[in-house]
PDB file of N, CA and C in Angstrom:
ATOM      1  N   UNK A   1       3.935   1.318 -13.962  1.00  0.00           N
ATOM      2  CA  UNK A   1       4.746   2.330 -13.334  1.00  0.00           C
ATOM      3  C   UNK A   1       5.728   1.626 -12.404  1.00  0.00           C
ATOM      4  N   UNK A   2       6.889   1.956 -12.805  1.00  0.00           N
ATOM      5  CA  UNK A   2       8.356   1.218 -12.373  1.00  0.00           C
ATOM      6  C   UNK A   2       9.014   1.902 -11.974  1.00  0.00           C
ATOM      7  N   UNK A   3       9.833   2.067 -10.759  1.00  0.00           N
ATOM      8  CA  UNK A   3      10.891   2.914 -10.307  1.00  0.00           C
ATOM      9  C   UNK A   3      11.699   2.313  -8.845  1.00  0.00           C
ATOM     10  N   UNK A   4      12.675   2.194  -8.759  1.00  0.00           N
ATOM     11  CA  UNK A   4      13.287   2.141  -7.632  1.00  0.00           C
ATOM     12  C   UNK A   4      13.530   3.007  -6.446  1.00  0.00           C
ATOM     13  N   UNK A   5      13.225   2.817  -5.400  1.00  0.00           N
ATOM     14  CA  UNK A   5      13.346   3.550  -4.479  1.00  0.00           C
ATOM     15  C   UNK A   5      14.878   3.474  -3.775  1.00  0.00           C
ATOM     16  N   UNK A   6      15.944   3.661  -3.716  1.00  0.00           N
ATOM     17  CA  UNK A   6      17.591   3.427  -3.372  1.00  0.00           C
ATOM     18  C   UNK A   6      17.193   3.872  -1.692  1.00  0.00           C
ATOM     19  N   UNK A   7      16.611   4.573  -0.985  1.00  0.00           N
ATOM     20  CA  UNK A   7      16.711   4.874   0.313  1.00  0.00           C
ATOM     21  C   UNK A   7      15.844   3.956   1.197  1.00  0.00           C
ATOM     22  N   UNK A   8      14.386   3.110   0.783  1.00  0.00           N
ATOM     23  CA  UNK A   8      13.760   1.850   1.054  1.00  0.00           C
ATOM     24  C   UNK A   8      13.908   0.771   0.454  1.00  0.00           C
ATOM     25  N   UNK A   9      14.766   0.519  -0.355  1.00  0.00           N
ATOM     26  CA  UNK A   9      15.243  -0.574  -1.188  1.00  0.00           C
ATOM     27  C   UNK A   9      13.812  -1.199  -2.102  1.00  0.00           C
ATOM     28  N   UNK A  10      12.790  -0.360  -2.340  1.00  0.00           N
ATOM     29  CA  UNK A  10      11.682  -0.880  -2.944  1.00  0.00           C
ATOM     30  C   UNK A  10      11.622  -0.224  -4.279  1.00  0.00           C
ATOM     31  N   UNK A  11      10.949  -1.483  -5.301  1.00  0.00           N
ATOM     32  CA  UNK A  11      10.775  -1.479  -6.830  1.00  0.00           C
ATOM     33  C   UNK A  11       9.008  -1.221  -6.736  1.00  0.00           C
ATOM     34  N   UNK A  12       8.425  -0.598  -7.342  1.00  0.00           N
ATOM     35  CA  UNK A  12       7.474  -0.360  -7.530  1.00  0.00           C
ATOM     36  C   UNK A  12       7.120   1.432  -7.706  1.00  0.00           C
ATOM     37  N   UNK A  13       6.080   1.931  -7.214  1.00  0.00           N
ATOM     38  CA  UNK A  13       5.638   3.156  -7.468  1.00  0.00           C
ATOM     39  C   UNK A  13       5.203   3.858  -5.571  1.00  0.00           C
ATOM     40  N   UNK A  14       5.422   5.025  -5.632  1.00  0.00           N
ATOM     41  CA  UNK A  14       4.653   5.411  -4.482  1.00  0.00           C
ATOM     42  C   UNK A  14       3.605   6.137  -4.328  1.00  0.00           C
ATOM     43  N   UNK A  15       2.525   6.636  -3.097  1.00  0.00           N
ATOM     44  CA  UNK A  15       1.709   7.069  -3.145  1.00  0.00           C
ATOM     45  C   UNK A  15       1.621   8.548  -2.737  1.00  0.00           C
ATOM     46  N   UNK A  16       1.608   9.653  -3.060  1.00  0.00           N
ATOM     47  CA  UNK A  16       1.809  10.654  -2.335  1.00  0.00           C
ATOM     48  C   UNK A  16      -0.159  11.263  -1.896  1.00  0.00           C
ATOM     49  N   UNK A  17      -0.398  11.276  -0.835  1.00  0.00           N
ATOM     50  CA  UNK A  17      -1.610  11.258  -0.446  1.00  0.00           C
ATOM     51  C   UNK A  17      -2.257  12.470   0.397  1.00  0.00           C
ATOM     52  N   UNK A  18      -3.159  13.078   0.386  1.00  0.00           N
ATOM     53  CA  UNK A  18      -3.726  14.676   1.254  1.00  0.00           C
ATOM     54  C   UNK A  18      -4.998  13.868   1.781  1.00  0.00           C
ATOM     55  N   UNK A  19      -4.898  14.075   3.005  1.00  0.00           N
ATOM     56  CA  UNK A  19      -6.129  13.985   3.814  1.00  0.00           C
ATOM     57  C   UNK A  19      -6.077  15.216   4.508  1.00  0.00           C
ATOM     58  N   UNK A  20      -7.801  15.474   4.738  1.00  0.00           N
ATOM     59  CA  UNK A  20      -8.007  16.442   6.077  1.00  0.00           C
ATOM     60  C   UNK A  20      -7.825  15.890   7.431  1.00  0.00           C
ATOM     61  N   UNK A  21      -7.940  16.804   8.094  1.00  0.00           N
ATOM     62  CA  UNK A  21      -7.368  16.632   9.680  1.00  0.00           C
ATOM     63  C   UNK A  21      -8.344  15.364   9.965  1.00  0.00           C
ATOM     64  N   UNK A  22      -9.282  14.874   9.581  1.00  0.00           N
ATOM     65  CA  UNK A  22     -10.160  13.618  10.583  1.00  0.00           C
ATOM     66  C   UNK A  22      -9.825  12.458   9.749  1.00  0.00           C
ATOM     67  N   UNK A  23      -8.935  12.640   8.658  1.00  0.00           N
ATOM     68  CA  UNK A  23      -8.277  11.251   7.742  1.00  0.00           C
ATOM     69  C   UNK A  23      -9.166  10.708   6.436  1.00  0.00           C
ATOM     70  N   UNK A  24     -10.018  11.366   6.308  1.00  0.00           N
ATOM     71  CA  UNK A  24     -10.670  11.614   5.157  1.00  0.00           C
ATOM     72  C   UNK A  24     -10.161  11.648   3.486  1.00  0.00           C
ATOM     73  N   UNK A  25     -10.164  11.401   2.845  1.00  0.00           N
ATOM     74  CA  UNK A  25      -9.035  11.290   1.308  1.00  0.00           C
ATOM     75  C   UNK A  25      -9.562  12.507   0.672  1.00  0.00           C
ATOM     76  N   UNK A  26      -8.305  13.133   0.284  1.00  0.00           N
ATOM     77  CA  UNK A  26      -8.635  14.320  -0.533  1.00  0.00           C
ATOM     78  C   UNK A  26      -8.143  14.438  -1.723  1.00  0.00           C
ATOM     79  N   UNK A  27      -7.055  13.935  -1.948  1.00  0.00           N
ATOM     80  CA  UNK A  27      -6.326  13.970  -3.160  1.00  0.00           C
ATOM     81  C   UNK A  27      -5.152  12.778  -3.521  1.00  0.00           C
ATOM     82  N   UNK A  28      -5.003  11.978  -3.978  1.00  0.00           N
ATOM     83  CA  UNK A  28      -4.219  10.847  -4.028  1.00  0.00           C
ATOM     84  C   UNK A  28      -2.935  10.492  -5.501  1.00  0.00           C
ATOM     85  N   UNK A  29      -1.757  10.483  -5.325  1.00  0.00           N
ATOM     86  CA  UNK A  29      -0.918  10.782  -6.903  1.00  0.00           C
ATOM     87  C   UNK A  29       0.180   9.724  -6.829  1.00  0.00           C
ATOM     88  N   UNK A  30      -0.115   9.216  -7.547  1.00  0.00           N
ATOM     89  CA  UNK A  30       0.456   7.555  -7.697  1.00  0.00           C
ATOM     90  C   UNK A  30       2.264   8.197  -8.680  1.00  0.00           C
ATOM     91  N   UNK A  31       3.230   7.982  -8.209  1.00  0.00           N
ATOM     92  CA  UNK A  31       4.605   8.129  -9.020  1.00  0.00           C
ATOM     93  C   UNK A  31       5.403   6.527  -8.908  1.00  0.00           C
ATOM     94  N   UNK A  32       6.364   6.354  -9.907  1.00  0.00           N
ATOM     95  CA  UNK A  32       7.213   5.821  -9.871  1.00  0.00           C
ATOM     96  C   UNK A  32       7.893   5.663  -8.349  1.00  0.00           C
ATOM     97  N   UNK A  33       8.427   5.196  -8.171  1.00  0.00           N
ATOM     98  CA  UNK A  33       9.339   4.885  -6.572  1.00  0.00           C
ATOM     99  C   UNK A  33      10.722   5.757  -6.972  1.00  0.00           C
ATOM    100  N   UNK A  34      10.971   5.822  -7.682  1.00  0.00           N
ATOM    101  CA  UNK A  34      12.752   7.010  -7.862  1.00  0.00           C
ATOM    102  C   UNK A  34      11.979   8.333  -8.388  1.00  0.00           C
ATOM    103  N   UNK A  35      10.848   8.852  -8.193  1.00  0.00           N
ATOM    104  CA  UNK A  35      10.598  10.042  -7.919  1.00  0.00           C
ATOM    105  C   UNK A  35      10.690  10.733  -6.222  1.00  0.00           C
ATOM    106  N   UNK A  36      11.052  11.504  -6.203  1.00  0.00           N
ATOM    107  CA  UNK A  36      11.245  12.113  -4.510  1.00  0.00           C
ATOM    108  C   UNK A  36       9.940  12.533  -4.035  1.00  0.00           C
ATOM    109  N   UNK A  37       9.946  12.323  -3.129  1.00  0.00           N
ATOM    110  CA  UNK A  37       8.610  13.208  -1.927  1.00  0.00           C
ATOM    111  C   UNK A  37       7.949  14.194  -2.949  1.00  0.00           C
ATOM    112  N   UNK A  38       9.308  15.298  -2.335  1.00  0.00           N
ATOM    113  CA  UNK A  38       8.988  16.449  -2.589  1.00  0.00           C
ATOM    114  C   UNK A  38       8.525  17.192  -4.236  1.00  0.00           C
ATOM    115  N   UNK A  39       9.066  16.185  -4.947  1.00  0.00           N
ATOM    116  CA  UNK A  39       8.459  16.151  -6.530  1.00  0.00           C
ATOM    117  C   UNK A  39       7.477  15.927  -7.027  1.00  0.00           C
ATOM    118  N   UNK A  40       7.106  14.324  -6.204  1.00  0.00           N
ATOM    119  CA  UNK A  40       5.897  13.766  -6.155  1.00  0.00           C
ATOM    120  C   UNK A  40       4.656  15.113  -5.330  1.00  0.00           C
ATOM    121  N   UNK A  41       4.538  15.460  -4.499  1.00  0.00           N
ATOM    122  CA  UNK A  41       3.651  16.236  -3.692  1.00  0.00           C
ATOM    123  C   UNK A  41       3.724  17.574  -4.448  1.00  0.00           C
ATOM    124  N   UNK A  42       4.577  17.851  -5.255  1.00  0.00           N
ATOM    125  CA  UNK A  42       4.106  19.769  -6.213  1.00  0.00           C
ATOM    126  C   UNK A  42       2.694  18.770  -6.839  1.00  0.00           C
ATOM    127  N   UNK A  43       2.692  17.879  -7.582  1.00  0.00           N
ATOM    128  CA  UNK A  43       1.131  18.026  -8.273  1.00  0.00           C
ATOM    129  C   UNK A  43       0.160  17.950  -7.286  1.00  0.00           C
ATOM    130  N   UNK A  44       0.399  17.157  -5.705  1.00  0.00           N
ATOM    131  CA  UNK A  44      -0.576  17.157  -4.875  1.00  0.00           C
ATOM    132  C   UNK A  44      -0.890  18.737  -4.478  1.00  0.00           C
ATOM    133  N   UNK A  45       0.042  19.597  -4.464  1.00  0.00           N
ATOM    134  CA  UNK A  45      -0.503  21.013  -3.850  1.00  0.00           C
ATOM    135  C   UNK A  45      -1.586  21.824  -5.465  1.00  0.00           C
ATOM    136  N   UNK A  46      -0.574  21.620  -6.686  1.00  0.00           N
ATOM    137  CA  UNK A  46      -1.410  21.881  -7.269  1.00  0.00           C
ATOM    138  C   UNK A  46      -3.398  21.892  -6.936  1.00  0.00           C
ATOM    139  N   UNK A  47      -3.406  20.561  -7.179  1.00  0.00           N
ATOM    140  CA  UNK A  47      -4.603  19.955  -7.325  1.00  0.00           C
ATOM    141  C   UNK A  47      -5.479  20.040  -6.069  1.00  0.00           C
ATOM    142  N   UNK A  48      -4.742  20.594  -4.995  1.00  0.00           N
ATOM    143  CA  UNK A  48      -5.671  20.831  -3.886  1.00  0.00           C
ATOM    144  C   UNK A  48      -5.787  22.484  -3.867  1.00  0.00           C
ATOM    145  N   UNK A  49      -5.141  23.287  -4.382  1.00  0.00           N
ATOM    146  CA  UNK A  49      -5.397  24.283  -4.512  1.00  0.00           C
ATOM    147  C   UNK A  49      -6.493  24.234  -5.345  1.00  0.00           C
ATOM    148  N   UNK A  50      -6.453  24.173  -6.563  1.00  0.00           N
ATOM    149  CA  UNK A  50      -7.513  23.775  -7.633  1.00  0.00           C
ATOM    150  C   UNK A  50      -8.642  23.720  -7.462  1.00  0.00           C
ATOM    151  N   UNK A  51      -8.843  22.516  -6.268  1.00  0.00           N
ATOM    152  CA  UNK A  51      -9.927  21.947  -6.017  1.00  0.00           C
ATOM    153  C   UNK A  51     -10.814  22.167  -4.743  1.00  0.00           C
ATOM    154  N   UNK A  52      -9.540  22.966  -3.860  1.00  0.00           N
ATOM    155  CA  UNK A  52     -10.419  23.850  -2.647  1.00  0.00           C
ATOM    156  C   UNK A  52      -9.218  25.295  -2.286  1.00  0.00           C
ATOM    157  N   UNK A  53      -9.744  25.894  -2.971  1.00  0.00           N
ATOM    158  CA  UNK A  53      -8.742  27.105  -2.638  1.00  0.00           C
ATOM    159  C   UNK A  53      -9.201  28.230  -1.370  1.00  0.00           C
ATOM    160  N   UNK A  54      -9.741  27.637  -0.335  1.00  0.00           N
ATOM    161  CA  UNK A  54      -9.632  28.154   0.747  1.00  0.00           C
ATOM    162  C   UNK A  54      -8.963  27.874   1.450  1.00  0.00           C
ATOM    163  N   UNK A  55      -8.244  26.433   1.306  1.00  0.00           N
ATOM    164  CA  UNK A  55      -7.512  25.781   2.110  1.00  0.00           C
ATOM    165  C   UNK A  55      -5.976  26.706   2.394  1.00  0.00           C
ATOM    166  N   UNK A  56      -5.301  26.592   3.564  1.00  0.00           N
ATOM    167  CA  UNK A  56      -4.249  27.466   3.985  1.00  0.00           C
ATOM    168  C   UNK A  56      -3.350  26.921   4.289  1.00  0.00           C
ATOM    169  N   UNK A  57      -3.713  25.884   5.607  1.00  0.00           N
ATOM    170  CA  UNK A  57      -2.771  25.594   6.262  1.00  0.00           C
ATOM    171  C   UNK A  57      -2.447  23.617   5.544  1.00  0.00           C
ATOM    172  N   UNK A  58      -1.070  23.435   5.567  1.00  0.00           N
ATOM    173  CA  UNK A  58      -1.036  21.727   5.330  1.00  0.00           C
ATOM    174  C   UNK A  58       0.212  21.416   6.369  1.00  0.00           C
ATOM    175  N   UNK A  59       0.156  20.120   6.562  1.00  0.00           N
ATOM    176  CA  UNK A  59       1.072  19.260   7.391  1.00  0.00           C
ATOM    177  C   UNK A  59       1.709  18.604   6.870  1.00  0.00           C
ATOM    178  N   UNK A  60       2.808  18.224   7.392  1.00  0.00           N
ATOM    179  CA  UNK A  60       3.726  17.282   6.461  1.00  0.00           C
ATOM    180  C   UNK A  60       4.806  16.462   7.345  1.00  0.00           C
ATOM    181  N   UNK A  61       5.161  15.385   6.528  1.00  0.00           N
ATOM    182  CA  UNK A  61       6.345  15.176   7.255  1.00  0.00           C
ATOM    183  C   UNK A  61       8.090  15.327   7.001  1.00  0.00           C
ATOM    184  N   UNK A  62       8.663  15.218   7.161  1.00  0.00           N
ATOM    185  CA  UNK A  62      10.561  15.638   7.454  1.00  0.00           C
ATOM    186  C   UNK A  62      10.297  15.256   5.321  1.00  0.00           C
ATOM    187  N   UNK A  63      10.165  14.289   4.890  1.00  0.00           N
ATOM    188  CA  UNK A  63      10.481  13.976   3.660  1.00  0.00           C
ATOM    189  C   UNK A  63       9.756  15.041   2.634  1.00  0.00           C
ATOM    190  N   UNK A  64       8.901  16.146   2.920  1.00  0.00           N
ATOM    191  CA  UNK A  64       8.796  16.414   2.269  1.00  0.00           C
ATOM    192  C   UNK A  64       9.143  18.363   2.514  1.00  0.00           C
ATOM    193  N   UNK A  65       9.983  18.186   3.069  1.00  0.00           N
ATOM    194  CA  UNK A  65      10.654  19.784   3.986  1.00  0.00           C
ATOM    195  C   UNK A  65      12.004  19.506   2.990  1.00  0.00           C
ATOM    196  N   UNK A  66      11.644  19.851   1.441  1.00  0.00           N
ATOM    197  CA  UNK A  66      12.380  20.599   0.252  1.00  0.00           C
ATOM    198  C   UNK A  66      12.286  22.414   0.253  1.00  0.00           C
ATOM    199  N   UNK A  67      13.424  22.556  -0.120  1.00  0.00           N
ATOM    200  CA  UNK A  67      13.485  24.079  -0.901  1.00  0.00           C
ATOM    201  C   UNK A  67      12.536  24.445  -1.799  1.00  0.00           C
ATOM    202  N   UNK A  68      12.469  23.155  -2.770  1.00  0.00           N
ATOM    203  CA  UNK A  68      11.902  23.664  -4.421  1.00  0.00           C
ATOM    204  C   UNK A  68       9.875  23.336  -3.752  1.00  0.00           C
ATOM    205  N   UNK A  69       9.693  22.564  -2.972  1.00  0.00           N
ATOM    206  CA  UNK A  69       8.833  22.561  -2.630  1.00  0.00           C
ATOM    207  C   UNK A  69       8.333  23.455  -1.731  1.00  0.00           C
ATOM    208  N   UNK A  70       8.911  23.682  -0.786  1.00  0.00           N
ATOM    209  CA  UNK A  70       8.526  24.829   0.129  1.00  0.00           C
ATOM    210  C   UNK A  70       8.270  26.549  -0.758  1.00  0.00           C
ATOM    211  N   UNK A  71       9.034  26.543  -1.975  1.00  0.00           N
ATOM    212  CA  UNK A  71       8.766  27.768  -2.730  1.00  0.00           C
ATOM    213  C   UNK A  71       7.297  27.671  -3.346  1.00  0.00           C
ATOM    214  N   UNK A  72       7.195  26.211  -3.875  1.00  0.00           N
ATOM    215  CA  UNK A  72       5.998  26.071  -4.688  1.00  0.00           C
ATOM    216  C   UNK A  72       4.977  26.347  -3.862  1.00  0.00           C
ATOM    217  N   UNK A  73       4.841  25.642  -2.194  1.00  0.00           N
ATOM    218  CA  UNK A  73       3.608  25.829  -1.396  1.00  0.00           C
ATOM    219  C   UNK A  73       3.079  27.588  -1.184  1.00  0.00           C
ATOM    220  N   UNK A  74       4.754  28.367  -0.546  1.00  0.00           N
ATOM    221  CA  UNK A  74       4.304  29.621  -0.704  1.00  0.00           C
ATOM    222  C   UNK A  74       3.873  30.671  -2.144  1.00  0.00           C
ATOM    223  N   UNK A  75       4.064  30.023  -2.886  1.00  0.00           N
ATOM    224  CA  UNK A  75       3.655  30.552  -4.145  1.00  0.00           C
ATOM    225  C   UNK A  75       2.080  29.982  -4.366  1.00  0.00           C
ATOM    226  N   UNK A  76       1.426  28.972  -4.242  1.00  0.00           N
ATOM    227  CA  UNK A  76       0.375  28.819  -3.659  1.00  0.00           C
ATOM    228  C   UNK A  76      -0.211  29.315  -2.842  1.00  0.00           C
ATOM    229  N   UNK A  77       0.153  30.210  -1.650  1.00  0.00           N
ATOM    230  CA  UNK A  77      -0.534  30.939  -0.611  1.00  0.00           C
ATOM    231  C   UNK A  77      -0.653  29.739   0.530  1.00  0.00           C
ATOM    232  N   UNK A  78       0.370  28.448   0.788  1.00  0.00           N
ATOM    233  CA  UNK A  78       0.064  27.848   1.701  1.00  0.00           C
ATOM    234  C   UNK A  78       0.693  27.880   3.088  1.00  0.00           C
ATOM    235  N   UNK A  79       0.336  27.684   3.967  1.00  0.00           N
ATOM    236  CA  UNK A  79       1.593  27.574   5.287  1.00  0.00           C
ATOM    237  C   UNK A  79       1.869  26.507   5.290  1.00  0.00           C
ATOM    238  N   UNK A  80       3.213  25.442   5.188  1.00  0.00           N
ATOM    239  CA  UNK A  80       3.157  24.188   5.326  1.00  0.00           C
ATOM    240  C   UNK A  80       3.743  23.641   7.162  1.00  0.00           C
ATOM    241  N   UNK A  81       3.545  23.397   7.840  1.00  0.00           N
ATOM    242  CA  UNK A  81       4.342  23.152   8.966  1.00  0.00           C
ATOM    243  C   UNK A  81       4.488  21.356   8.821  1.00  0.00           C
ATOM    244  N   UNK A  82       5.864  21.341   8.656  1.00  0.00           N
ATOM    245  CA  UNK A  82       6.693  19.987   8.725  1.00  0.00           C
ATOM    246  C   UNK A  82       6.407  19.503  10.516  1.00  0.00           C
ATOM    247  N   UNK A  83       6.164  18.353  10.784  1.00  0.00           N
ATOM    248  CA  UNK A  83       6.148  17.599  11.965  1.00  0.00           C
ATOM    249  C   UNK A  83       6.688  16.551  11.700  1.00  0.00           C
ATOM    250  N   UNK A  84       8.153  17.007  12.806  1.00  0.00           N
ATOM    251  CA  UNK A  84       9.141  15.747  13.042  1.00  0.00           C
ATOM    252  C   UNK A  84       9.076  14.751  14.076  1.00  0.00           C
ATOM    253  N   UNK A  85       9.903  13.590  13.887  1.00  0.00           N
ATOM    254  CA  UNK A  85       9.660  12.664  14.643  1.00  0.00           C
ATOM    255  C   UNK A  85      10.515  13.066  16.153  1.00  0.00           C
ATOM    256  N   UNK A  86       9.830  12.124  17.283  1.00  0.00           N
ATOM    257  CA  UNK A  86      10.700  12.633  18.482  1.00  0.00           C
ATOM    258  C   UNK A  86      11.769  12.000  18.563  1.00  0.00           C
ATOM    259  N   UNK A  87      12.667  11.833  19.869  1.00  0.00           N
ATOM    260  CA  UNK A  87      13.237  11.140  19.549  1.00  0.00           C
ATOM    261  C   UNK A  87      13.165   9.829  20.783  1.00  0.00           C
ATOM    262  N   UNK A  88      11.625   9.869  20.999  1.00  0.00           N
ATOM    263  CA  UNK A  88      11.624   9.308  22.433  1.00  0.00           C
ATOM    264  C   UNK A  88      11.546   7.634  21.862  1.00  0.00           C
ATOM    265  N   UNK A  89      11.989   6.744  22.660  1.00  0.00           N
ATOM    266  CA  UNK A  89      11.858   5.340  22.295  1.00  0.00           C
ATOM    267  C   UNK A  89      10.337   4.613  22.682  1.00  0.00           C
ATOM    268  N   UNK A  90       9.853   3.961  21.517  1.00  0.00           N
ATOM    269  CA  UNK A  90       8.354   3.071  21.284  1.00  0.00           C
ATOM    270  C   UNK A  90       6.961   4.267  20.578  1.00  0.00           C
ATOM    271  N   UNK A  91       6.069   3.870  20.882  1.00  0.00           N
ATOM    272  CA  UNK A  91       4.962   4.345  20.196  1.00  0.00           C
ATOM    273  C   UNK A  91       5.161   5.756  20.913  1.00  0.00           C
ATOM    274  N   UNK A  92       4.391   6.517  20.057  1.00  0.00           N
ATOM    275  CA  UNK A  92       3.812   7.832  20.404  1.00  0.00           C
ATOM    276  C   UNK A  92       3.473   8.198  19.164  1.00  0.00           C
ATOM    277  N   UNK A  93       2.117   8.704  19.571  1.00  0.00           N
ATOM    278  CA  UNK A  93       1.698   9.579  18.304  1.00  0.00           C
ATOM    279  C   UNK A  93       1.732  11.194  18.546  1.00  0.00           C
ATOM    280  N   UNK A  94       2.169  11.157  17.025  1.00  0.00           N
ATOM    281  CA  UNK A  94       2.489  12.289  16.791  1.00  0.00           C
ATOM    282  C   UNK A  94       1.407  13.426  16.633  1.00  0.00           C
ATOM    283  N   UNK A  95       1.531  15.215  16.615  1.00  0.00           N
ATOM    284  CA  UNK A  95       0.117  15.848  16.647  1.00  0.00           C
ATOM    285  C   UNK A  95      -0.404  15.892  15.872  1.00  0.00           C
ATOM    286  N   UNK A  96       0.141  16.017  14.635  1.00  0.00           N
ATOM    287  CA  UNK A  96      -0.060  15.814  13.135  1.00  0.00           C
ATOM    288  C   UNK A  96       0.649  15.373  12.058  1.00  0.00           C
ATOM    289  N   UNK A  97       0.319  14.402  11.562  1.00  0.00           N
ATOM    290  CA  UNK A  97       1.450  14.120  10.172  1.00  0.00           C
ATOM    291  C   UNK A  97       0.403  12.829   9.215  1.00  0.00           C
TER     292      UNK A  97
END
């Protein structure tokens, strides 16, 4: 699996990944690198619906705050809340992402 990434300048594949809130692995989907976020992560919502459909709420970050994705989550029954970066200078962690 081969793909270029043009916005990180990287050749390889990426990982699009679901953990629960304590960082735990829930679902993991290996793409090409010139697939987008938000393309890559429709099979991750799939498959977590699938596989725990009580689940409601998910987190995310700025890369994956698409249109075509944000339709797919609510068509799933999900709330997604995007968490952006600040814009304060050095470390800080963020509340969720």
């Amino acid at each position: 699996m081969r793909g270029y990434d043009e916005g990180k300048r990287v050749v390889g594949g990426k990982r699009h990944v679901a953990v629960d809130t304590d960082g735990r692995l829930l679902i993991v989907n290996f793409t090409p690198a010139d697939v987008s976020d938000s393309s890559g992560a429709q099979t991750i919502l799939t498959a977590v619906r699938k596989r725990w459909p009580w689940l409601k709420h998910l987190f995310a970050d700025a890369g994956y705050d698409r249109t075509k994705l944000m339709d797919k989550a609510a068509f799933l029954d999900f709330v997604v809340e995007i968490v952006r970066r600040s814009d304060q200078k050095g470390f800080h962690v963020l509340p969720r992402r």
